[in-house]
N, C-alpha and C. Protein backbone atom coordinates (compact mmCIF):
# COMPACT_ATOMS: atom_id res chain seq x y z
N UNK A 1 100.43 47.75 142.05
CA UNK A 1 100.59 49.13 141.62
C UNK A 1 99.33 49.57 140.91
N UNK A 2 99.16 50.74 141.17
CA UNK A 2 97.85 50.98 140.59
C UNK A 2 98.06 51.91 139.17
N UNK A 3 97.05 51.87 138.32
CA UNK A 3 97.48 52.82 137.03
C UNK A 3 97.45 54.16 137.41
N UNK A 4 98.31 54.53 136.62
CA UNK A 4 98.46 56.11 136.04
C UNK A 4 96.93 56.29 135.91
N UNK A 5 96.51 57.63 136.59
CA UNK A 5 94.84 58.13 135.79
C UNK A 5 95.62 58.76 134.33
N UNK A 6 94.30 58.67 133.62
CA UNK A 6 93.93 59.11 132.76
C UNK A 6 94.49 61.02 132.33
N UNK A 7 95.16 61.75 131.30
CA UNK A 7 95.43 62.73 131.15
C UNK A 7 94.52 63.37 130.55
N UNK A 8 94.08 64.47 131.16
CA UNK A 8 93.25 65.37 130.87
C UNK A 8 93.46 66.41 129.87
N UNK A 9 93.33 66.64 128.47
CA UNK A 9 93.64 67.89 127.22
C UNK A 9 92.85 68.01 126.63
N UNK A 10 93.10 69.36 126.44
CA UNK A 10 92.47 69.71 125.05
C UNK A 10 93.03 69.12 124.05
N UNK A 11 92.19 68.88 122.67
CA UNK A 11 92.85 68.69 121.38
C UNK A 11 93.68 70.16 121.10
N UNK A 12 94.81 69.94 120.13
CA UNK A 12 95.33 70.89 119.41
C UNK A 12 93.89 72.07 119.07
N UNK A 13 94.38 73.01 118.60
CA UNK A 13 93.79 73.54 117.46
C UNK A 13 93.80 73.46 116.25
N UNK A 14 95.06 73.70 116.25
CA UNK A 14 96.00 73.36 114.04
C UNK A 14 96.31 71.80 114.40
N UNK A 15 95.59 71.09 113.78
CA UNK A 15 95.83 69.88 114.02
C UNK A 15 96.90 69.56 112.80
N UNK A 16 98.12 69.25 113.59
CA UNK A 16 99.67 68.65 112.81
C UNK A 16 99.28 67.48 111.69
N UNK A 17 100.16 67.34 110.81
CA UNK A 17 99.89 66.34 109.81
C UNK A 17 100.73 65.05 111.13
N UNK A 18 100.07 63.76 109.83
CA UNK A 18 100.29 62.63 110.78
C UNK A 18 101.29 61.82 109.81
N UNK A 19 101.21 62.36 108.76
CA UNK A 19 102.11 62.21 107.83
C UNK A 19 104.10 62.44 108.25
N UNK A 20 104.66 60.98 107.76
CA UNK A 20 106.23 61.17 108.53
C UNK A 20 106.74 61.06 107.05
N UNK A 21 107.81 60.85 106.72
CA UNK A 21 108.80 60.96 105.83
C UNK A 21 109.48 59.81 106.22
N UNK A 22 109.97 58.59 105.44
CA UNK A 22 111.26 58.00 105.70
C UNK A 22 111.86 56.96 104.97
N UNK A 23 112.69 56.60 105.29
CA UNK A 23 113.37 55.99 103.74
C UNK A 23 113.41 54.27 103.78
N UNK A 24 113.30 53.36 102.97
CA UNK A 24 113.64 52.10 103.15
C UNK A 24 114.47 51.22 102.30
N UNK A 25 115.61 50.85 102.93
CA UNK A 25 116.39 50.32 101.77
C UNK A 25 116.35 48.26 101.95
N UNK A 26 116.10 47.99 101.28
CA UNK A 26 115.51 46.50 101.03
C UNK A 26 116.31 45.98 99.78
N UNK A 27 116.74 44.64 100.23
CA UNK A 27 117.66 43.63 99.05
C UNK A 27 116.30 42.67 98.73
N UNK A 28 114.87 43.39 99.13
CA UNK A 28 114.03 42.26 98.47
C UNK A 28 113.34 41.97 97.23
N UNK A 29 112.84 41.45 96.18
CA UNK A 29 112.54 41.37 94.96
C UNK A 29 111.29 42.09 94.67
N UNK A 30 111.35 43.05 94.21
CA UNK A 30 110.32 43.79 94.03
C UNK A 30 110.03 44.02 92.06
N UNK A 31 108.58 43.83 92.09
CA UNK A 31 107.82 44.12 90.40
C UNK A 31 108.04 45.37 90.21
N UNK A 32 108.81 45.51 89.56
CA UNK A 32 107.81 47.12 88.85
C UNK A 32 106.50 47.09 88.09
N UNK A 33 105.76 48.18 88.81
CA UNK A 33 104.39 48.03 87.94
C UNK A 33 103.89 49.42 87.70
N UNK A 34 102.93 50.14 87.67
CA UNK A 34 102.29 51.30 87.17
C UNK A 34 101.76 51.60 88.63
N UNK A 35 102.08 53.21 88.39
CA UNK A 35 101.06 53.55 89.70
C UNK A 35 99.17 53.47 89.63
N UNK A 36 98.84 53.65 90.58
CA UNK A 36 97.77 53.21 90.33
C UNK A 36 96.93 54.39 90.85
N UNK A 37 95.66 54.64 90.52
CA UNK A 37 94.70 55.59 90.39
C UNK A 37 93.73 55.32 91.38
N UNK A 38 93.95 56.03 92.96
CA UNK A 38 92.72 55.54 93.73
C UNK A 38 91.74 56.74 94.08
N UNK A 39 91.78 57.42 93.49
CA UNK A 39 90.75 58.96 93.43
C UNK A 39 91.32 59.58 94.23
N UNK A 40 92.40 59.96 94.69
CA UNK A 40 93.40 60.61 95.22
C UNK A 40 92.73 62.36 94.20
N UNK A 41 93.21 61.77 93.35
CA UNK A 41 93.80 63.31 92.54
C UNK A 41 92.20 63.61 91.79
N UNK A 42 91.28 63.32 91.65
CA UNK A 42 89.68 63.84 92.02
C UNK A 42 89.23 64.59 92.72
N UNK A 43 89.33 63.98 94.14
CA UNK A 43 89.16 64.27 95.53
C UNK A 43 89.59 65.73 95.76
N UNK A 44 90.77 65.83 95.32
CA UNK A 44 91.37 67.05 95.54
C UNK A 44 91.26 67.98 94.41
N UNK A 45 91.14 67.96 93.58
CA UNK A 45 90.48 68.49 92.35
C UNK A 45 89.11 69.12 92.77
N UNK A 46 88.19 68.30 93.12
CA UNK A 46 87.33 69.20 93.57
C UNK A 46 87.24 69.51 95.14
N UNK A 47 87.96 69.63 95.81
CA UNK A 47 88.15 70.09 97.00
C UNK A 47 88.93 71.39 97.24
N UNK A 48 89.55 71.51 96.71
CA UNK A 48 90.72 72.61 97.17
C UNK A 48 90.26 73.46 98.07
N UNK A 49 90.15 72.86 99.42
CA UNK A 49 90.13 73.56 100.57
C UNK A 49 91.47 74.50 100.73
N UNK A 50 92.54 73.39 100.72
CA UNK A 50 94.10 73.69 100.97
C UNK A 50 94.46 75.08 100.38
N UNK A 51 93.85 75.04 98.86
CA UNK A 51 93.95 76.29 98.24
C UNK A 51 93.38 77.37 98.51
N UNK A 52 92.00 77.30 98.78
CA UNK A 52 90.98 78.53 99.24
C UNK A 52 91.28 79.06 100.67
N UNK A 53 91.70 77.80 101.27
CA UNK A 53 92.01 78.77 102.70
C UNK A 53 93.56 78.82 103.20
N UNK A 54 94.40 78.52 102.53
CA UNK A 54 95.91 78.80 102.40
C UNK A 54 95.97 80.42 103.12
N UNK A 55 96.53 81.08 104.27
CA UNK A 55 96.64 82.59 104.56
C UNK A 55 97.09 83.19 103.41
N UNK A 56 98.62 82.86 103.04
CA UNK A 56 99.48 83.66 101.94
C UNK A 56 99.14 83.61 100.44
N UNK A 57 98.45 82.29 100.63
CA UNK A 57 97.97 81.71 99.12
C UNK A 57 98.69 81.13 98.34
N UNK A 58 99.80 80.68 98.64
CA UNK A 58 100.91 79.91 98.86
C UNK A 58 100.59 78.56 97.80
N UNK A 59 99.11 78.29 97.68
CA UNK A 59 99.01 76.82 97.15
C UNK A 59 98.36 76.84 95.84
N UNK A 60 98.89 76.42 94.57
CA UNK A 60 98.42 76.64 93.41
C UNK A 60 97.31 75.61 93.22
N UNK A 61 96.39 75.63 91.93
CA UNK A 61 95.23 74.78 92.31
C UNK A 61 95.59 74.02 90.49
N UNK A 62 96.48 74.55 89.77
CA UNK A 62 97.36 73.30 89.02
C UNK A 62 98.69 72.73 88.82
N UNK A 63 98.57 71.66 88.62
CA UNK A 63 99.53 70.37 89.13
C UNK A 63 100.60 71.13 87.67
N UNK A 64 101.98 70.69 87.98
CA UNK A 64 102.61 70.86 86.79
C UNK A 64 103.54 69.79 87.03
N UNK A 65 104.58 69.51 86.33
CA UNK A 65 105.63 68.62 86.20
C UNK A 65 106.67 69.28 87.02
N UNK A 66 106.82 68.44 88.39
CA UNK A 66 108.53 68.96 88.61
C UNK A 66 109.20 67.78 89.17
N UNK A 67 110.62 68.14 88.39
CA UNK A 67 111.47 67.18 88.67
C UNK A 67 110.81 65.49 88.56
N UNK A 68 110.29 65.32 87.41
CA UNK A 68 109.33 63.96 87.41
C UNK A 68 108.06 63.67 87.80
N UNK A 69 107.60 64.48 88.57
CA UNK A 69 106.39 64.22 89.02
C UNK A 69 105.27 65.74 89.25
N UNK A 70 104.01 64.94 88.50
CA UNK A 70 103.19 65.81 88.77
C UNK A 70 102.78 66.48 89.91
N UNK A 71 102.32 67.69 90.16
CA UNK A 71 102.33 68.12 91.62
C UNK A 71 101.70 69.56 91.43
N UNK A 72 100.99 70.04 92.69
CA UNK A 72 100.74 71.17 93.00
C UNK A 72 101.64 71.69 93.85
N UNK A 73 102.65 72.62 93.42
CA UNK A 73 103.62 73.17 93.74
C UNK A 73 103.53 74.11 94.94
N UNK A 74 104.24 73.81 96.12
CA UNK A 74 103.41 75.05 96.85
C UNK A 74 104.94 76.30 96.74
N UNK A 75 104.51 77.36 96.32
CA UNK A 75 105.31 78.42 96.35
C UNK A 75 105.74 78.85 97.60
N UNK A 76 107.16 78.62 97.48
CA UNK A 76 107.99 78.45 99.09
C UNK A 76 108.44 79.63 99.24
N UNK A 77 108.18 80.63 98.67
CA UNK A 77 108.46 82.13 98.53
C UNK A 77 107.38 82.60 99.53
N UNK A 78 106.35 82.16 99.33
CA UNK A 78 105.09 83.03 100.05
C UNK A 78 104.88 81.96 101.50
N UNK A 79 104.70 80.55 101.46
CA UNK A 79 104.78 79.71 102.70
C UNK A 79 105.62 80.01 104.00
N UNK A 80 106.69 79.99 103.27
CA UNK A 80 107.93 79.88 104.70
C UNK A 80 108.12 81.27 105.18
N UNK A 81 108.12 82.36 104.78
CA UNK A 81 107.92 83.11 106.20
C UNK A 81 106.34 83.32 107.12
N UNK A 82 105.54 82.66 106.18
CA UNK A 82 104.22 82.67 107.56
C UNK A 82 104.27 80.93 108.26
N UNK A 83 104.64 80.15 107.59
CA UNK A 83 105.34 78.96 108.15
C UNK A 83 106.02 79.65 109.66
N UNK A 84 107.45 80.46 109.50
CA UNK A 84 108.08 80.55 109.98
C UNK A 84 108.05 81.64 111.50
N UNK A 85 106.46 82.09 111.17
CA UNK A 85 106.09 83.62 112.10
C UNK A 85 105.03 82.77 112.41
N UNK A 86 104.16 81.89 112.07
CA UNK A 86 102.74 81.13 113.35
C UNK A 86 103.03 79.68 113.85
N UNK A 87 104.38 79.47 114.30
CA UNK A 87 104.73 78.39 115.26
C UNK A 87 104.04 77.12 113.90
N UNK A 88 104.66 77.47 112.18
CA UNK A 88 104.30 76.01 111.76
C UNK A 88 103.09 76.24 111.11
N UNK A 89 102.06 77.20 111.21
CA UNK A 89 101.05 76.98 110.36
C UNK A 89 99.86 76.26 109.98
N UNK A 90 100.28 75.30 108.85
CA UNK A 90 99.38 74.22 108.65
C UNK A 90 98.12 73.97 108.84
N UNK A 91 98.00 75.33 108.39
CA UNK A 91 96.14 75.74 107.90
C UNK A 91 96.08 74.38 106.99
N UNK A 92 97.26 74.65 105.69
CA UNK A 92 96.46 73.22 104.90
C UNK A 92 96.36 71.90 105.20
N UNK A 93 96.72 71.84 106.41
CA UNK A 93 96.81 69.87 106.65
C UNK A 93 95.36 70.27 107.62
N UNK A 94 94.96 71.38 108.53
CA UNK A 94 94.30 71.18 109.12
C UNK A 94 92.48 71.31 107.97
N UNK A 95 93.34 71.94 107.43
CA UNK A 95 91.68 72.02 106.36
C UNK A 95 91.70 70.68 105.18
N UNK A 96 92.11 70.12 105.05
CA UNK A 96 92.39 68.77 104.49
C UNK A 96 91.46 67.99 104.61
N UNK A 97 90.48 67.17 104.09
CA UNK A 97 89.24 66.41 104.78
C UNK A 97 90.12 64.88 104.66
N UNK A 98 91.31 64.41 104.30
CA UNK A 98 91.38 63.28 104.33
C UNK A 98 92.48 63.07 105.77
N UNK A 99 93.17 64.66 106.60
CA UNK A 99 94.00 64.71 107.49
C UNK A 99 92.75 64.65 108.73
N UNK A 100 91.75 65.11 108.12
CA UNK A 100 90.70 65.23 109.46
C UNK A 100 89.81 64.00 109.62
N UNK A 101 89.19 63.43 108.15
CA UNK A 101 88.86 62.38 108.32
C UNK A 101 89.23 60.79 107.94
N UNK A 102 90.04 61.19 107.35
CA UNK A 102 90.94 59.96 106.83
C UNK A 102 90.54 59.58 105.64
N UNK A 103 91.63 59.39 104.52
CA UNK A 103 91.57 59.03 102.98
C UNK A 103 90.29 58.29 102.81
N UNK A 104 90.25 57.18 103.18
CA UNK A 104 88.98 55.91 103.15
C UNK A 104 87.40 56.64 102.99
N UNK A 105 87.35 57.40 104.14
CA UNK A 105 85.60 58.03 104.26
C UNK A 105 85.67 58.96 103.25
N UNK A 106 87.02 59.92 103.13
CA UNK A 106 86.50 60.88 102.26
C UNK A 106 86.49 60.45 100.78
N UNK A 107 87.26 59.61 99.96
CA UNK A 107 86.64 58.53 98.89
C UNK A 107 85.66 58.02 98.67
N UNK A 108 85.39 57.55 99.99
CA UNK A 108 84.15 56.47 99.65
C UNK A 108 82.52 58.04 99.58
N UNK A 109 82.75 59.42 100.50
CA UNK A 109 81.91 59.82 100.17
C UNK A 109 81.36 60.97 98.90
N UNK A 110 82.90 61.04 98.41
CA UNK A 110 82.92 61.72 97.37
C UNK A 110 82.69 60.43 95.50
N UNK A 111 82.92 59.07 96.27
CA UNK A 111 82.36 58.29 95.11
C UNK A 111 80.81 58.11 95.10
N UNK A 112 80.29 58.03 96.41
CA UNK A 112 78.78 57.71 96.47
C UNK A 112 78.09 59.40 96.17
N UNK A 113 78.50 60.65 96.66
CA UNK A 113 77.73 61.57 96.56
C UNK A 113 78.20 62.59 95.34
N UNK A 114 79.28 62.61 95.46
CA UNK A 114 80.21 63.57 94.64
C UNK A 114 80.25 64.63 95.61
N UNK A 115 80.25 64.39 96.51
CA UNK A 115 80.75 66.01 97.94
C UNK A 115 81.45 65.53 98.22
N UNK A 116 82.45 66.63 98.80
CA UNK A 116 83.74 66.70 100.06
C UNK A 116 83.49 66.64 100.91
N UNK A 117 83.60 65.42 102.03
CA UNK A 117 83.04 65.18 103.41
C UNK A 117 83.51 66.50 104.20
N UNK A 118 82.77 66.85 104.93
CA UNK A 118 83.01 68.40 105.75
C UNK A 118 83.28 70.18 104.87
N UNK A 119 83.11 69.79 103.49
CA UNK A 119 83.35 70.94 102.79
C UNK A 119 82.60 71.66 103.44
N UNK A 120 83.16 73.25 103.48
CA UNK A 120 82.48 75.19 103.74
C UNK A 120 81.73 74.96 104.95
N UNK A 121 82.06 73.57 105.95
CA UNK A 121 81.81 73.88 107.35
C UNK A 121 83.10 74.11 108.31
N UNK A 122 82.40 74.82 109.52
CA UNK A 122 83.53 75.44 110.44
C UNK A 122 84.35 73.92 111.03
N UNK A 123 83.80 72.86 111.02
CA UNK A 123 84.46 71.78 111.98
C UNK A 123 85.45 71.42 110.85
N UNK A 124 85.54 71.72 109.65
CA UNK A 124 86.74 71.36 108.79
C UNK A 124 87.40 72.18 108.60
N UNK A 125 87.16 73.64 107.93
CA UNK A 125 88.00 74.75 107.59
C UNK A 125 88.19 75.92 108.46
N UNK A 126 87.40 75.74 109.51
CA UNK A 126 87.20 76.80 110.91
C UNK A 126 89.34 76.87 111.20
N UNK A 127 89.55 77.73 111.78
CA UNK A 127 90.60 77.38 112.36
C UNK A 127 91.01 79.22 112.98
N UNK A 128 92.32 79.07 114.13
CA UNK A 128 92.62 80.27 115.04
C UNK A 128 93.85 80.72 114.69
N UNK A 129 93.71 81.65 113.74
CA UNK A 129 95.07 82.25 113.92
C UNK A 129 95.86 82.69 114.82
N UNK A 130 96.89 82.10 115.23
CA UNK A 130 98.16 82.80 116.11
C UNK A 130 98.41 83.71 116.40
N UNK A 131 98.35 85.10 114.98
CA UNK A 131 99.04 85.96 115.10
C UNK A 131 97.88 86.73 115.46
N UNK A 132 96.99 87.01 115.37
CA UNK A 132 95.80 87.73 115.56
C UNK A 132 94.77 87.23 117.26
N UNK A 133 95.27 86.40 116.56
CA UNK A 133 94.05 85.18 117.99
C UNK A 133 92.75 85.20 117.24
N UNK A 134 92.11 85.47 116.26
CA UNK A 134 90.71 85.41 115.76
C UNK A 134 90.43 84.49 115.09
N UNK A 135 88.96 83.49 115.37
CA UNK A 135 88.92 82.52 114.32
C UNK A 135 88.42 83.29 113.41
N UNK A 136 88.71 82.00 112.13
CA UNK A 136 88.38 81.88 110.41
C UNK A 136 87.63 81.03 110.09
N UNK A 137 86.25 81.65 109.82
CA UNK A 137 85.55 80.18 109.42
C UNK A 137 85.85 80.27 107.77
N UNK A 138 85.34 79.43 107.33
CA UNK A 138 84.94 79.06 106.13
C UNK A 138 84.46 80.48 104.86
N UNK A 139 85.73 80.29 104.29
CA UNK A 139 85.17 81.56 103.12
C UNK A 139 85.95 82.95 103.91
N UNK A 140 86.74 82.79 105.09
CA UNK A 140 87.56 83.98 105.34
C UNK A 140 88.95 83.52 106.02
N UNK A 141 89.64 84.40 105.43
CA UNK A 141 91.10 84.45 105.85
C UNK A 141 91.83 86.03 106.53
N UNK A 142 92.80 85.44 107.04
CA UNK A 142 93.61 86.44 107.65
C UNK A 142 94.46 87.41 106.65
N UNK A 143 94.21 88.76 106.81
CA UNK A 143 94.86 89.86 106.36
C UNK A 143 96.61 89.28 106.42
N UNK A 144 96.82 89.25 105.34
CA UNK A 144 98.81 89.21 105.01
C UNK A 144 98.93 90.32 104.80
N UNK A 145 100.17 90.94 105.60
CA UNK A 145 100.73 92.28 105.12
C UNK A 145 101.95 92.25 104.57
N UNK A 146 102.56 93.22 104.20
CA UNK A 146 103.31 93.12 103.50
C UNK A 146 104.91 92.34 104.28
N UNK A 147 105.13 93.14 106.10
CA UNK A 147 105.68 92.84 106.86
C UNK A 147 105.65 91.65 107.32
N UNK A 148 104.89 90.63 107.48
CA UNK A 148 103.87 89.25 107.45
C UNK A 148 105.45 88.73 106.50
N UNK A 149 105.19 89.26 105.65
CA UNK A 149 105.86 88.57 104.49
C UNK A 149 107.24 88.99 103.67
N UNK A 150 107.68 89.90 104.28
CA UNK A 150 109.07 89.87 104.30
C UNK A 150 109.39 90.83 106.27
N UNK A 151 109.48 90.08 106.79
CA UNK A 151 110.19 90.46 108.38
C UNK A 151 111.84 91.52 108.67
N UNK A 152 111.57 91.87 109.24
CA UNK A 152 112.84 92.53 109.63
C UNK A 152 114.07 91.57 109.91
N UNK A 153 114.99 91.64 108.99
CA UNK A 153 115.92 90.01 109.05
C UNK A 153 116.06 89.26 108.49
N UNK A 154 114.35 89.06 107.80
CA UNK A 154 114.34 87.65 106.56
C UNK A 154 114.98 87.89 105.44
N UNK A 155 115.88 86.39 105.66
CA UNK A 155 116.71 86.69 104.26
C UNK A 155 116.76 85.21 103.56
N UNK A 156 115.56 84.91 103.29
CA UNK A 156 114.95 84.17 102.39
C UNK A 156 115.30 84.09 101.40
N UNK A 157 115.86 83.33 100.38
CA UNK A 157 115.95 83.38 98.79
C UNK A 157 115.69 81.64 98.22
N UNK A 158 114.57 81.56 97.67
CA UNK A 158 114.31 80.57 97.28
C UNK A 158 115.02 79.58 96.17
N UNK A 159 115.74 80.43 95.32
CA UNK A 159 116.76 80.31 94.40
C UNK A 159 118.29 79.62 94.71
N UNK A 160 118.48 80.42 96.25
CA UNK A 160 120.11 80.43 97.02
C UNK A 160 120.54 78.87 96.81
N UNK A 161 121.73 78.50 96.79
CA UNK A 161 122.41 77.19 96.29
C UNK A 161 123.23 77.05 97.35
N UNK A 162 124.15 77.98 97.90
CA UNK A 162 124.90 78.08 99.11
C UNK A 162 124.83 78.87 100.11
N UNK A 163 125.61 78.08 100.76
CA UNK A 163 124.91 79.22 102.78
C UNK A 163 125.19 80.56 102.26
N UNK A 164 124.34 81.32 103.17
CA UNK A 164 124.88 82.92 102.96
C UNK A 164 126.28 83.03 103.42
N UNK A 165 127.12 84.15 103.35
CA UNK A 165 127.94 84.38 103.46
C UNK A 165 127.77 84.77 104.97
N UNK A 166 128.99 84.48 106.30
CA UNK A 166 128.72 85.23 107.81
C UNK A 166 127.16 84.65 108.25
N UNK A 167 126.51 83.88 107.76
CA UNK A 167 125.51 83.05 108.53
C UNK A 167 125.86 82.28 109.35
N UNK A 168 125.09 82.44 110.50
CA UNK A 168 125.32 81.14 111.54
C UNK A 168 125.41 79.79 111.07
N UNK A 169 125.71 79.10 111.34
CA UNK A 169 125.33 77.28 111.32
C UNK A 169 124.35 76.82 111.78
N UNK A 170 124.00 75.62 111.42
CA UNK A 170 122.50 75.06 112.35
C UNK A 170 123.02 74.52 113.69
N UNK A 171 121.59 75.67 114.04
CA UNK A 171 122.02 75.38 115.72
C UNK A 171 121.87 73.79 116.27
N UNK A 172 122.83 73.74 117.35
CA UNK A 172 122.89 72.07 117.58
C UNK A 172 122.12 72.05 118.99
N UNK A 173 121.47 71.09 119.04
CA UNK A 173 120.13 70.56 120.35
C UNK A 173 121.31 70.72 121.45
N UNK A 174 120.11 71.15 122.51
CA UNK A 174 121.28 71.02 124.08
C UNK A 174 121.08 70.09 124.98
N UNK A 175 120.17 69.19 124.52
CA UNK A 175 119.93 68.30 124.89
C UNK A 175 119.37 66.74 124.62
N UNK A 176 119.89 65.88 124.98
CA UNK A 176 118.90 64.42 124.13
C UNK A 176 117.61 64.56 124.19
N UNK A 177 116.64 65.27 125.05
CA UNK A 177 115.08 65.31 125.13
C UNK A 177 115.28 66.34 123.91
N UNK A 178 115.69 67.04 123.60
CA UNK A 178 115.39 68.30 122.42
C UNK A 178 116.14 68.10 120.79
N UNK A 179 116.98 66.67 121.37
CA UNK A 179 117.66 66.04 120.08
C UNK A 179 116.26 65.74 119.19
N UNK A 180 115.65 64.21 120.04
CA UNK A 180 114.73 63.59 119.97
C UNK A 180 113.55 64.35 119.67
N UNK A 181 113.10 65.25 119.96
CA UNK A 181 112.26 66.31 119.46
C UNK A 181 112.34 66.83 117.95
N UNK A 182 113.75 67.23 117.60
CA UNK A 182 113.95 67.10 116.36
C UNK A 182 113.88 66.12 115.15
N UNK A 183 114.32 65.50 115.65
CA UNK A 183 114.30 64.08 114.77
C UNK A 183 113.34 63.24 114.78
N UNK A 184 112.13 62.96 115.85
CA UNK A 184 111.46 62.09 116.57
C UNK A 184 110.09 62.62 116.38
């Protein structure tokens, strides 16, 4: 049998985080110890790409305490309906220098130089908006309007504790290929 050729693509444009979520439950003996400090929170300190080129502006550039842990909070008031209107977004994972080049290089070049590997160039913060079709380089963003940000329909409340009242349910997959899509 001979191989499959080779598939021919383009890369993405908004390049997706690679980052998953998931849980592990273990009966094995584990230390507690202190977290540890690997220039994580430097790096991004003086980077805030995520912040400068955020569309809605969505991303604060100080950390506060929530729920236990320090964090730059992203305001889910202003995110999720442009989340929810450009198929996902993710200007900030794509302007990220450690999603583009990986944690390791961008450490090691922000310990030897004190720069952000790829900072205020187009191959890091360049990116195509959806809704417009126009690129953004570096140092410009897309006009939010007011409609952008509250839609005909959106009924958003960041606060809400229970379903709305006469809301649908979550819609259920129609299929195992579109289950797996969800979950997968």
């Amino acid at each position: 049998a001979q191989p499959a050729p080779p598939i021919a693509c383009e890369p993405p444009k908004m390049r997706k985080s690679t980052c998953r979520m998931l849980a592990i439950n273990t009966d094995a003996p584990l230390l507690l110890d202190k977290p540890v400090d690997y220039g994580v929170d430097a790096v991004c300190d003086a980077c805030q790409a995520c912040v400068r080129r955020c569309p809605p502006g969505a991303i604060t550039n100080q950390r506060k305490m929530h729920r236990g842990v320090l964090k730059a909070k992203i305001n889910s008031a202003r995110c999720f309906p442009v989340v929810a209107q450009t198929d996902g977004c993710a200007v900030c994972m794509k302007v990220c220098p450690a999603q583009r080049y990986g944690l390791g290089p961008v450490i090691e070049e922000f310990q030897r130089s004190g720069e952000i590997l790829g900072r205020d160039t187009d191959e890091l913060e360049g990116y195509d908006w959806p809704l417009d079709g126009k690129h953004y380089g570096p140092g410009e963003k897309p006009r939010i309007t007011t409609e952008l940000m509250s839609p005909p329909g959106w009924c958003y409340d960041p606060d809400r504790r229970l379903p709305l009242v006469g809301a649908p349910g979550p819609r259920q997959p129609s299929s195992q290929t579109e289950t797996e899509d969800l979950f997968f």
